[in-house]
Protein backbone atom coordinates (compact mmCIF):
# COMPACT_ATOMS: atom_id res chain seq x y z
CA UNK A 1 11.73 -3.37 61.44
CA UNK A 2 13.11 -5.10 58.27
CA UNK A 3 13.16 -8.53 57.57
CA UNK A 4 15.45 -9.95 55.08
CA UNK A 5 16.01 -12.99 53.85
CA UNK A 6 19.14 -14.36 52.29
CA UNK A 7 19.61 -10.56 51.71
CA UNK A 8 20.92 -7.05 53.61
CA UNK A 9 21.91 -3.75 53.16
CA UNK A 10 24.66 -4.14 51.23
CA UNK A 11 22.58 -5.97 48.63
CA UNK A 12 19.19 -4.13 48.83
CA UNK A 13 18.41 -0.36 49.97
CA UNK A 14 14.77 1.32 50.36
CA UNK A 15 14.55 5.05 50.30
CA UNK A 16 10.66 5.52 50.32
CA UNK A 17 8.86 4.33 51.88
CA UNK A 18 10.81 3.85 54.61
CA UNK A 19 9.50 0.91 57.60
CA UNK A 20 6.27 2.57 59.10
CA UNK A 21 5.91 5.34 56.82
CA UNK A 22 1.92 5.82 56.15
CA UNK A 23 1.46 6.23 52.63
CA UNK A 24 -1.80 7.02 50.32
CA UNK A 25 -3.05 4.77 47.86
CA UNK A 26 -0.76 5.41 45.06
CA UNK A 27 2.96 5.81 45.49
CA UNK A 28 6.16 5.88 44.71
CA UNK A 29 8.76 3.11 45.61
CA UNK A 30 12.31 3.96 45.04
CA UNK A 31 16.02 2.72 46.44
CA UNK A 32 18.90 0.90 45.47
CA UNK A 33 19.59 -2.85 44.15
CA UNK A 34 22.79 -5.00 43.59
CA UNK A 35 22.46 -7.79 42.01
CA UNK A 36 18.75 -8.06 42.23
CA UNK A 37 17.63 -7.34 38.65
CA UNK A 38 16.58 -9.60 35.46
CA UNK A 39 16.14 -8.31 32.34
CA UNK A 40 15.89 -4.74 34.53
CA UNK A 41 13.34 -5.80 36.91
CA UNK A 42 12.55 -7.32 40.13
CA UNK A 43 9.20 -8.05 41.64
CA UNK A 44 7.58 -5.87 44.57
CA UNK A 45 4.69 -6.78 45.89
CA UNK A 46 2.40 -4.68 48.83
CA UNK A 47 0.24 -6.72 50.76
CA UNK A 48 -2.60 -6.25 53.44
CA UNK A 49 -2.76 -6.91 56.94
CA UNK A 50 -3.27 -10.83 56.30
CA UNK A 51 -1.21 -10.91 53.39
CA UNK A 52 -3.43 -10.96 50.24
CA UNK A 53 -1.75 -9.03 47.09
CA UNK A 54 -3.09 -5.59 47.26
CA UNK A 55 -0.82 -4.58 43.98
CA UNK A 56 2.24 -6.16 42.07
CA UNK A 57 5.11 -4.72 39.96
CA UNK A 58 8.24 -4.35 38.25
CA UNK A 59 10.74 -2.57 40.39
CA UNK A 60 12.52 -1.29 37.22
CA UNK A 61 16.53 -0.40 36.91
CA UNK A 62 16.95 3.54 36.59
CA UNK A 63 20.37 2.35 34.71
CA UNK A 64 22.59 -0.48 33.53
CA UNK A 65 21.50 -3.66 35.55
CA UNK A 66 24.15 -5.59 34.45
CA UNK A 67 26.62 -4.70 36.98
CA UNK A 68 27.38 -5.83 40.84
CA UNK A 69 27.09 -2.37 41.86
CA UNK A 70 24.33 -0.72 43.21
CA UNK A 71 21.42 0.41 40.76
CA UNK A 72 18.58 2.65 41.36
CA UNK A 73 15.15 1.52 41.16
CA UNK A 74 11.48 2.78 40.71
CA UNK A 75 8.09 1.82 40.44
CA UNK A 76 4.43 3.42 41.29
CA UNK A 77 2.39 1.32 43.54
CA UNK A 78 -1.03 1.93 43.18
CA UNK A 79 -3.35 0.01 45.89
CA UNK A 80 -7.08 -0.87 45.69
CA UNK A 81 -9.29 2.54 46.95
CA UNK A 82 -10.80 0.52 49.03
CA UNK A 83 -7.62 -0.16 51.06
CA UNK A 84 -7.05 1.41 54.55
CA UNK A 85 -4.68 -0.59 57.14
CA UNK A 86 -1.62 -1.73 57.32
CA UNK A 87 0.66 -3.08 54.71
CA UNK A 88 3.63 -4.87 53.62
CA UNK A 89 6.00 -4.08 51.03
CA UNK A 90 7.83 -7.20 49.72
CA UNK A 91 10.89 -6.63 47.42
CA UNK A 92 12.37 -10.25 46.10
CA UNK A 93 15.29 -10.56 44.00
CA UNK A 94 14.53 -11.86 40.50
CA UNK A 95 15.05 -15.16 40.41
CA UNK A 96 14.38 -16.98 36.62
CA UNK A 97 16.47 -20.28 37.79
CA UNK A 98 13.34 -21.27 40.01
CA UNK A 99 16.47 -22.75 42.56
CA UNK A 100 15.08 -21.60 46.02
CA UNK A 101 18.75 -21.46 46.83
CA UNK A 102 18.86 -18.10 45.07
CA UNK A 103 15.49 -16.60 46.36
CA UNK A 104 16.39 -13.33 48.86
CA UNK A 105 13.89 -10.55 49.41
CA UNK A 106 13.14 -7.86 51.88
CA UNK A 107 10.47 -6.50 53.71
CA UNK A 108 8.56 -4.27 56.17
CA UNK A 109 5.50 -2.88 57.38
CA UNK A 110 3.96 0.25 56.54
CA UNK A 111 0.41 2.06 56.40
CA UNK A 112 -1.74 3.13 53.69
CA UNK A 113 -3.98 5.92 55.44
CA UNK A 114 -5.09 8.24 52.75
């Protein structure tokens, strides 16, 4: 299931991986963002079973960000080798005002097997 907060799918759109995919250690994160970018970016974060940051990135605009449509994003996720279990990926909207107002992100579990 997907959890959003202050957020939904007309804002934010994940193509891979999709909610209880299983994954391997490095891969690809990709969808669609409106709104969500600053300075072409957005944070996503993967974390383990008890929530510790297994990696952190840019989600970076595959376009013009300054827009209110929809705007493709990518990053490459690479996780600790270590690292088999389940996971979150966290997607938050960038939010440089620091007003918690503003926050919104999305997320959903997944499983890094391989």
């Amino acid at each position: 299931a997907i959890t959003y907060k202050n957020a939904s799918i007309e804002k934010i759109v994940v193509n891979t991986p999709f909610p209880g995919a299983v994954t391997g250690k490095e891969f690809t994160i990709t969808g669609k963002a409106a709104g969500w970018y600053f300075e072409g970016s957005f944070p996503a974060t993967v974390l383990d079973k008890d929530g510790k940051i297994l990696w952190q990135g840019p989600a970076q605009a595959q376009g013009d960000w300054m827009t209110a449509e929809f705007v493709p994003f990518k990053v490459t996720a690479k996780v600790p080798e270590t690292y088999i279990g389940p996971a979150t990926l966290l997607l938050e909207k960038d939010n440089p005002s620091g007003e918690p107002q503003f926050d919104a992100s999305m997320s959903f579990p997944f499983t890094i097997e391989y």
